[in-house]
Protein backbone atom coordinates (compact mmCIF):
# COMPACT_ATOMS: atom_id res chain seq x y z
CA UNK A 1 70.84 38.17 12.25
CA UNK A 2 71.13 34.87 14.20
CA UNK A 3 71.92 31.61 11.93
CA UNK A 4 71.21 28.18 14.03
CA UNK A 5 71.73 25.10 12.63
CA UNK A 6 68.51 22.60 12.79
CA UNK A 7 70.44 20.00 13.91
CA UNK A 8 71.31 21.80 17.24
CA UNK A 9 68.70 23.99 17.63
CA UNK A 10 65.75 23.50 19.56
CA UNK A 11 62.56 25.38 18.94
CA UNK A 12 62.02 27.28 22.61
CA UNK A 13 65.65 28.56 21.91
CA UNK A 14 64.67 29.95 18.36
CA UNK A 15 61.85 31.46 19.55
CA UNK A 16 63.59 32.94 22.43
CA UNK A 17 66.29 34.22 20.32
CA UNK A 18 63.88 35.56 17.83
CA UNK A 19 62.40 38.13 19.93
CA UNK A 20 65.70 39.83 19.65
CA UNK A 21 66.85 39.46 16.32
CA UNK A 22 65.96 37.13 13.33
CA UNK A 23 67.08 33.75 13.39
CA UNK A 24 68.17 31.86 9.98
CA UNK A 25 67.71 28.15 10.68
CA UNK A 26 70.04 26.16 8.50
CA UNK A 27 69.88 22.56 6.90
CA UNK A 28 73.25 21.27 5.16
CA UNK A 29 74.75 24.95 5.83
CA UNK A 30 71.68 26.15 4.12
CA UNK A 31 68.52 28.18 4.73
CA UNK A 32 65.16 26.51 5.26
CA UNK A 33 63.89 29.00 7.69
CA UNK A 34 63.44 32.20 8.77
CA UNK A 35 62.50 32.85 12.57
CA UNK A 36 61.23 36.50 13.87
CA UNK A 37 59.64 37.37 17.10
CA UNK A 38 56.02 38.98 16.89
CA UNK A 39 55.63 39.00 20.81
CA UNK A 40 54.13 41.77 22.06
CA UNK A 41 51.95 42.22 18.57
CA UNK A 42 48.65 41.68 18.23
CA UNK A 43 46.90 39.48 15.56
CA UNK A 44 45.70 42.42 13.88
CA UNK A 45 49.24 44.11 13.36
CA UNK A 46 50.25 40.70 12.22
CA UNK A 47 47.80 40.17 9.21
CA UNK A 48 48.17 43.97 8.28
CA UNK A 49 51.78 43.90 8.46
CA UNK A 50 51.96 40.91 6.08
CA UNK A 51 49.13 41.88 4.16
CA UNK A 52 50.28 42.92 0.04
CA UNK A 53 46.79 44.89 -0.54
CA UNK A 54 47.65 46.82 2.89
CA UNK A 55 50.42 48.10 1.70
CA UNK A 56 49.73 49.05 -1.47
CA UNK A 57 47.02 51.58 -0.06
CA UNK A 58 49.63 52.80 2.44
CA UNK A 59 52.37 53.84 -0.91
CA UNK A 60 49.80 55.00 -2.81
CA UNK A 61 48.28 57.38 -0.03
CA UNK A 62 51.83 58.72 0.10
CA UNK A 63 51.97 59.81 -3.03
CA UNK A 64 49.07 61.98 -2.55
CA UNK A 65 49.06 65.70 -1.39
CA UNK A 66 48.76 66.48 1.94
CA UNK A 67 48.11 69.27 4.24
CA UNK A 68 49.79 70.79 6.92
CA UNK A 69 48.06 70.99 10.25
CA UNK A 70 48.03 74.97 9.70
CA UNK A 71 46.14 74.17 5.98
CA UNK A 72 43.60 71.68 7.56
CA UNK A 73 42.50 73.90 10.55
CA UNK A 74 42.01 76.58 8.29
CA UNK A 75 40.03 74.26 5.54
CA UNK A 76 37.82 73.29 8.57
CA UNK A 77 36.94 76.92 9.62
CA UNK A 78 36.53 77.90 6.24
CA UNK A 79 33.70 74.96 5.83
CA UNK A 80 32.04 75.70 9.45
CA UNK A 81 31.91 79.53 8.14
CA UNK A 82 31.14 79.50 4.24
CA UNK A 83 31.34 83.49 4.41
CA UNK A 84 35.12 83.09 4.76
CA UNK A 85 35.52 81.63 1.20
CA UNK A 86 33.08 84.48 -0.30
CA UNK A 87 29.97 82.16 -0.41
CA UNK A 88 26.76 84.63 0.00
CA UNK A 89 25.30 84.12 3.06
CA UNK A 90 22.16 82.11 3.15
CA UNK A 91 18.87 83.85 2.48
């Protein structure tokens, strides 16, 4: 991570610099700032990536069981041929 101090910093080089690394802009030797580059995202990516309620469906739907490929193709032949799980076949 970059620090800059505001005094000496101008915002075309913190933006440039950004799209490489963060950049900490300082006041009095302190943080005010924080600078990081979102070129090449779209707006989209942008409010998802900062977005609390996004995230909290991504942990939770890792904490729920998933299937291998191998388990999935063989759940969706088993529902395109009910015979396979021992259903009786339609009269």
């Amino acid at each position: 991570m970059k620090t800059v101090d505001l005094d000496q910093a101008s915002l075309d080089q913190c933006v440039s610099e950004a799209q490489r690394e963060r950049v900490i802009v300082l006041r009095d030797g302190r943080p005010v700032a924080l600078i990081i580059g979102v070129e090449g995202l779209d707006e989209e990516q942008l409010q998802l990536g900062s977005s609390d309620r996004f995230w909290t469906l991504v942990n939770q739907r890792r904490k729920e069981k998933t299937l291998s490929r191998a388990e999935l193709e063989q759940e969706i032949r088993s529902d395109e041929n009910p015979q396979a799980r021992g259903a009786s076949p339609p009269e």
